[in-house]
N, C-alpha and C. Protein backbone atom coordinates (compact mmCIF):
# COMPACT_ATOMS: atom_id res chain seq x y z
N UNK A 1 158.25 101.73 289.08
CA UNK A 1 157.34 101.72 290.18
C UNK A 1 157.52 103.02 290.94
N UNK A 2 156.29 103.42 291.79
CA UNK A 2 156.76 104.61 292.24
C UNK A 2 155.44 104.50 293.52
N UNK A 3 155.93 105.71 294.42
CA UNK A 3 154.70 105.76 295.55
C UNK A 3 154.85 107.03 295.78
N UNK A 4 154.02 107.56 296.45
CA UNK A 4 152.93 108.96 296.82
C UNK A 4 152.58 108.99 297.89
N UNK A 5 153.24 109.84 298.58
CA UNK A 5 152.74 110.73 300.01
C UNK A 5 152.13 111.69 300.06
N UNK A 6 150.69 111.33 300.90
CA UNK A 6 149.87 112.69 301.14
C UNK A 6 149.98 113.24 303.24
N UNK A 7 149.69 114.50 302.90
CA UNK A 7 149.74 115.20 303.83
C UNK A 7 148.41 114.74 304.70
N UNK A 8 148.65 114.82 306.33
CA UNK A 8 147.00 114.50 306.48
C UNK A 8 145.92 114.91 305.88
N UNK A 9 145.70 116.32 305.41
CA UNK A 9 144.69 116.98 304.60
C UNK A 9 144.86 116.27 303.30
N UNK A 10 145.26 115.18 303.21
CA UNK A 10 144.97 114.68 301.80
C UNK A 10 145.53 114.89 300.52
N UNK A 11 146.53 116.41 300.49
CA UNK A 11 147.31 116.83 299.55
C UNK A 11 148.62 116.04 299.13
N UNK A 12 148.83 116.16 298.14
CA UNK A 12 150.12 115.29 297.43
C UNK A 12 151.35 115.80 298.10
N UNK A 13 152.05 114.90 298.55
CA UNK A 13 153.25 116.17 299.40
C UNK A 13 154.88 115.64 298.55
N UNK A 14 154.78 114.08 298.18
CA UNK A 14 156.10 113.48 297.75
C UNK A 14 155.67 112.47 296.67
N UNK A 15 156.08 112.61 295.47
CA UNK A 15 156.26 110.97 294.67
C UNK A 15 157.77 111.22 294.64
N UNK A 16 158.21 109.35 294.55
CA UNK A 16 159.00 108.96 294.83
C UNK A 16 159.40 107.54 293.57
N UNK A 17 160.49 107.21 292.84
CA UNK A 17 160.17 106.61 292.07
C UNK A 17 160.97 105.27 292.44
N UNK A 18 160.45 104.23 292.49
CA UNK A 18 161.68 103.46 293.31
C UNK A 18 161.75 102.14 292.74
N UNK A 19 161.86 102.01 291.58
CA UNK A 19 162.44 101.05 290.43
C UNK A 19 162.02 101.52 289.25
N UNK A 20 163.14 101.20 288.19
CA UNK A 20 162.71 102.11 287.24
C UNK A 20 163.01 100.54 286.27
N UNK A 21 161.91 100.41 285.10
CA UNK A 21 161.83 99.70 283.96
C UNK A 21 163.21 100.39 283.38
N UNK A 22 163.35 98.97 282.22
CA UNK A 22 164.22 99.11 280.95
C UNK A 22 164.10 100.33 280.22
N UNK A 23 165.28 101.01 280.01
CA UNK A 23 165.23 102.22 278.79
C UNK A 23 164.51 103.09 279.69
N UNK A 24 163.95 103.26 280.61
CA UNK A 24 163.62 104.32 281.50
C UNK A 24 164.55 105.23 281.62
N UNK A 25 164.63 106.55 281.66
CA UNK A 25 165.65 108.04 282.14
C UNK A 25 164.82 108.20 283.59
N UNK A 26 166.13 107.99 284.34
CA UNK A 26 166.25 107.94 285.68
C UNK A 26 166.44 109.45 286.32
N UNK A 27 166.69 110.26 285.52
CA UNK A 27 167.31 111.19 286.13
C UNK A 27 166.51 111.73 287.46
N UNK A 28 165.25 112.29 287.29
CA UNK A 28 164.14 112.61 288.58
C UNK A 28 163.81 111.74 288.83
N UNK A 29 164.13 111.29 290.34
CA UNK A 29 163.47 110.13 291.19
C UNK A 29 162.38 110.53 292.62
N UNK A 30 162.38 111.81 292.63
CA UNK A 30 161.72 112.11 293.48
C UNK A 30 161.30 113.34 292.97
N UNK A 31 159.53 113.95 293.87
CA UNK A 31 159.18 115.30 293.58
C UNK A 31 158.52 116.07 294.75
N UNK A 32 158.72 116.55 295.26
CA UNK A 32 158.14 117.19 296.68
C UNK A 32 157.21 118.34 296.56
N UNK A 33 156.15 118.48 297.13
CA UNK A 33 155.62 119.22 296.56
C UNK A 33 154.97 120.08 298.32
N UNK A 34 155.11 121.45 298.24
CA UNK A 34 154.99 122.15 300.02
C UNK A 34 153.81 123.26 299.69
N UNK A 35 153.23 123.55 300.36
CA UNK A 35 151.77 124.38 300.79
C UNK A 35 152.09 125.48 301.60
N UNK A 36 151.38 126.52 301.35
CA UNK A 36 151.17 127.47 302.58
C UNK A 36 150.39 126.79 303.31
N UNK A 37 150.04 128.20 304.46
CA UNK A 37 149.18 127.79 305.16
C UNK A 37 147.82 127.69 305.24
N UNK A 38 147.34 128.23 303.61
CA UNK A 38 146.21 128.34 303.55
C UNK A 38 145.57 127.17 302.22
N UNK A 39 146.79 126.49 302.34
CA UNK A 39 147.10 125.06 301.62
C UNK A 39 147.08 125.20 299.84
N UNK A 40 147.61 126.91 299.57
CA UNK A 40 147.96 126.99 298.33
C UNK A 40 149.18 125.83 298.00
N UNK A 41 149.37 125.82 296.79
CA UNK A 41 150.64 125.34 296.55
C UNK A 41 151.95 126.38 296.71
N UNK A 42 152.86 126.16 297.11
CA UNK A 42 153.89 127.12 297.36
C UNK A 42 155.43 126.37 296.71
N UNK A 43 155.81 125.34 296.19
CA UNK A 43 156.86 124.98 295.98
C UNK A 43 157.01 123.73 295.27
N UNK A 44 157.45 123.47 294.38
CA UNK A 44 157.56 121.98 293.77
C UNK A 44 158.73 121.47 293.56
N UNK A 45 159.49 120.51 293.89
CA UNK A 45 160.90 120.50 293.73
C UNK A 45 161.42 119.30 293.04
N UNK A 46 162.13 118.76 291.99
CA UNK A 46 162.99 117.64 291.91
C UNK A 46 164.07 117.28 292.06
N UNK A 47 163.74 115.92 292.77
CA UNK A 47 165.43 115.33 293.17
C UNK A 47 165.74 114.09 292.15
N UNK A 48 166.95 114.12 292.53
CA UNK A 48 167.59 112.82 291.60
C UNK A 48 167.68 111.57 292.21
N UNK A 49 167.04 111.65 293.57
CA UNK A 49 167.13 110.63 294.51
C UNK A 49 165.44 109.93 294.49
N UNK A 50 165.31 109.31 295.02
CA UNK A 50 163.77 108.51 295.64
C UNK A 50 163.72 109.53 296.95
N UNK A 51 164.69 109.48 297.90
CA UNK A 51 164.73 110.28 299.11
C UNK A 51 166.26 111.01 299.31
N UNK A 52 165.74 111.90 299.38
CA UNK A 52 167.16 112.83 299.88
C UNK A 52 167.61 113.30 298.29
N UNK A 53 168.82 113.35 298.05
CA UNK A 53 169.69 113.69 296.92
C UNK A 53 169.73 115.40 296.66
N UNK A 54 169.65 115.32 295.82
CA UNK A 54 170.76 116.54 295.52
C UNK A 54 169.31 117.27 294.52
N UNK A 55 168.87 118.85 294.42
CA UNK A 55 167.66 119.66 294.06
C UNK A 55 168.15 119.71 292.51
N UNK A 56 167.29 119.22 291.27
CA UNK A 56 167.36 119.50 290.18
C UNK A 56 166.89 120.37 289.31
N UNK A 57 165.79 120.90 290.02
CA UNK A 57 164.57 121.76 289.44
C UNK A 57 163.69 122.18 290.51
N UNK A 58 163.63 123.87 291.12
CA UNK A 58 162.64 123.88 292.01
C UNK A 58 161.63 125.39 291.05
N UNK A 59 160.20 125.19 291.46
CA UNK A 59 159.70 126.11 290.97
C UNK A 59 158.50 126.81 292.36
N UNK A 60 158.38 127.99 292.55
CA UNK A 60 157.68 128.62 293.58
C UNK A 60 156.84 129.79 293.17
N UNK A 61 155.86 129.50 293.86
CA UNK A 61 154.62 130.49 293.92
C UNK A 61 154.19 131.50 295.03
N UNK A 62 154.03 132.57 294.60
CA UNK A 62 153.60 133.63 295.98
C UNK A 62 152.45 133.95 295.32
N UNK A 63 151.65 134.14 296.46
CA UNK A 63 150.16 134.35 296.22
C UNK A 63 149.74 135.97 297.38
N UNK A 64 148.60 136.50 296.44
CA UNK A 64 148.23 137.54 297.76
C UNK A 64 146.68 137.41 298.47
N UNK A 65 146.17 138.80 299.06
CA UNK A 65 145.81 138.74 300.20
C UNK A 65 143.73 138.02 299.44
N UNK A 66 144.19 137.67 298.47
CA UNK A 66 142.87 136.97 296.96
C UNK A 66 143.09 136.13 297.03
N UNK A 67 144.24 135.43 296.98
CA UNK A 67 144.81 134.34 296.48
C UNK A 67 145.36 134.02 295.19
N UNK A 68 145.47 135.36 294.49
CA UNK A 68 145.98 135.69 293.07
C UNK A 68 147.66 134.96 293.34
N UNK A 69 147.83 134.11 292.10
CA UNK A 69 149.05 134.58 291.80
C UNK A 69 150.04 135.92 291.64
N UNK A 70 150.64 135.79 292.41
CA UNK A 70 151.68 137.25 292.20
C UNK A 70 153.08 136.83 291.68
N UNK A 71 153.76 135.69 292.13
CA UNK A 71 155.07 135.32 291.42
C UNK A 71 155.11 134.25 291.08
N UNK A 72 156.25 134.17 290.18
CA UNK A 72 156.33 132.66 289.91
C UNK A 72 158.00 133.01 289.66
N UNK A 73 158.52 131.97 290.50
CA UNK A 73 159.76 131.67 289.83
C UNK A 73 160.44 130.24 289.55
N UNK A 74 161.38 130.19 289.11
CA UNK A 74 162.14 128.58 288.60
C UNK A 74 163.21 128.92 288.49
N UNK A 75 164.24 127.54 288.96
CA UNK A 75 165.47 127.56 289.19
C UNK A 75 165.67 126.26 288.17
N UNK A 76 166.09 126.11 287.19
CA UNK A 76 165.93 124.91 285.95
C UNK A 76 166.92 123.71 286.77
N UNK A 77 167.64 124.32 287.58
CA UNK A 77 168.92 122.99 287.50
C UNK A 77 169.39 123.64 289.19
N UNK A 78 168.54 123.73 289.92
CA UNK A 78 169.08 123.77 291.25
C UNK A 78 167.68 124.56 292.34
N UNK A 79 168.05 124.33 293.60
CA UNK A 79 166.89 125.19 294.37
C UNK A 79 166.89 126.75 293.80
N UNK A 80 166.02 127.16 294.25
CA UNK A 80 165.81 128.70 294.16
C UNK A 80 166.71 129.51 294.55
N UNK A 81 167.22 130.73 294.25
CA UNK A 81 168.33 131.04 295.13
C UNK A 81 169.61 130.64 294.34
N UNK A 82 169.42 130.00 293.33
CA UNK A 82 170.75 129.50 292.60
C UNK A 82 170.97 130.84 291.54
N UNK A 83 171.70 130.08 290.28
CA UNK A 83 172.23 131.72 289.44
C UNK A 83 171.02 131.53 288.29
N UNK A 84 170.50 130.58 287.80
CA UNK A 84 169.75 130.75 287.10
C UNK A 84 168.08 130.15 286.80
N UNK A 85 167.81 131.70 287.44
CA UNK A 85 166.29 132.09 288.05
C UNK A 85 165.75 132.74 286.86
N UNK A 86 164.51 132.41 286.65
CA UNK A 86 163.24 133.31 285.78
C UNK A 86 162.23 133.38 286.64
N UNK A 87 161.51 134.34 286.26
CA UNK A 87 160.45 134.73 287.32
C UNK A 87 159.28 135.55 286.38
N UNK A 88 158.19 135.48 286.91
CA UNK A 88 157.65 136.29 286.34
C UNK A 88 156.70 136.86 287.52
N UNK A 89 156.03 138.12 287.82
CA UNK A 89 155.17 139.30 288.58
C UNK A 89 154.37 139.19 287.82
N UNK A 90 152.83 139.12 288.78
CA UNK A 90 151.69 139.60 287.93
C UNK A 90 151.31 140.64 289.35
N UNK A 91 150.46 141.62 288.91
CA UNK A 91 149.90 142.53 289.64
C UNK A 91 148.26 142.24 289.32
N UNK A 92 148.02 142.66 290.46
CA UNK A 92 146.22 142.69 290.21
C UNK A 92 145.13 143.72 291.00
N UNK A 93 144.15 143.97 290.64
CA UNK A 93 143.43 145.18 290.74
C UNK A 93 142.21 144.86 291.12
N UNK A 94 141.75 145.20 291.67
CA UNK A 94 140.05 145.36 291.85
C UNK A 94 139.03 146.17 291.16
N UNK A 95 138.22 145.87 290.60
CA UNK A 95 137.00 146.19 289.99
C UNK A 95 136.68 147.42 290.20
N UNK A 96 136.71 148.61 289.92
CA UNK A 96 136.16 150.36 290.15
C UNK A 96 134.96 150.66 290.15
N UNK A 97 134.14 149.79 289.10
CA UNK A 97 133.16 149.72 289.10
C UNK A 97 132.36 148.40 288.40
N UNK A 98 131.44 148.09 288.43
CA UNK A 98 130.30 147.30 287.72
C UNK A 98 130.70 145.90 288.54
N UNK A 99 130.51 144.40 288.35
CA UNK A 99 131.26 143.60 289.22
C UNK A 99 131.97 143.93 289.92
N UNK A 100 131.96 143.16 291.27
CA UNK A 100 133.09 143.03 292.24
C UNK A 100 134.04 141.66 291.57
N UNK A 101 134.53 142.41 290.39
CA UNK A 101 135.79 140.96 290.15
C UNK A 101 137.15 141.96 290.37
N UNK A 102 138.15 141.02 290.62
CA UNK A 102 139.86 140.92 290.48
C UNK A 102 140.50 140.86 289.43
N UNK A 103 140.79 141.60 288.72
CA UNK A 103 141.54 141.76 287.67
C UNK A 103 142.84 141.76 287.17
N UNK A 104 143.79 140.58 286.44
CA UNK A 104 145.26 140.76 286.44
C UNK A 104 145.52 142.20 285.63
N UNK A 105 146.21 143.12 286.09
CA UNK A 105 146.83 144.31 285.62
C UNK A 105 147.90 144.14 284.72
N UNK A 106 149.38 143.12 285.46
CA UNK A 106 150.25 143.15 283.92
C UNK A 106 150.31 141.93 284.51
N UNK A 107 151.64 141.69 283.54
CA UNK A 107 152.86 140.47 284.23
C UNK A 107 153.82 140.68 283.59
């Protein structure tokens, strides 16, 4: 069984898992999920708890002044900020000529 918290704006902010069937893997019991302010997604996190416990997996997004993705990183087995981080940079460009589109440059 499990339940779901939304933010007043309606966004998913917490599932929470709070009985688990037979032969079920318990390990993530909770998932939090945080916004900028312009209600991108900015952070997703798992716990081993329903509420509270201890960070198993967090992954984060930076966005720019488009709303392009620019980073992404993940921490596999702890918050961000721990020892083992991957990340990846994308850069992006604007159109020189013909369309006004946004263009990813690398990553």
């Amino acid at each position: 069984m499990h339940e779901s918290d939304h933010e007043d704006s309606g966004r998913l902010s917490a599932v929470r898992v709070t009985a688990l069937g037979p032969g079920v893997d318990g390990t993530v019991r909770g998932i939090g999920r945080e916004y900028d302010s312009l209600g991108r997604l900015l952070r997703v996190t798992q716990y081993d708890a329903a509420t509270g416990g201890s960070v198993l997996d967090q992954v984060q997004y930076a966005h720019d002044g488009w709303g392009n993705l620019v980073q992404f990183q993940q921490d596999h087995d702890s918050a961000i900020g721990g020892t083992l981080l991957y990340g990846v940079d994308f850069a992006h460009a604007k159109a020189t000529g013909g369309p006004h589109t946004i263009r990813r440059t690398s990553m």
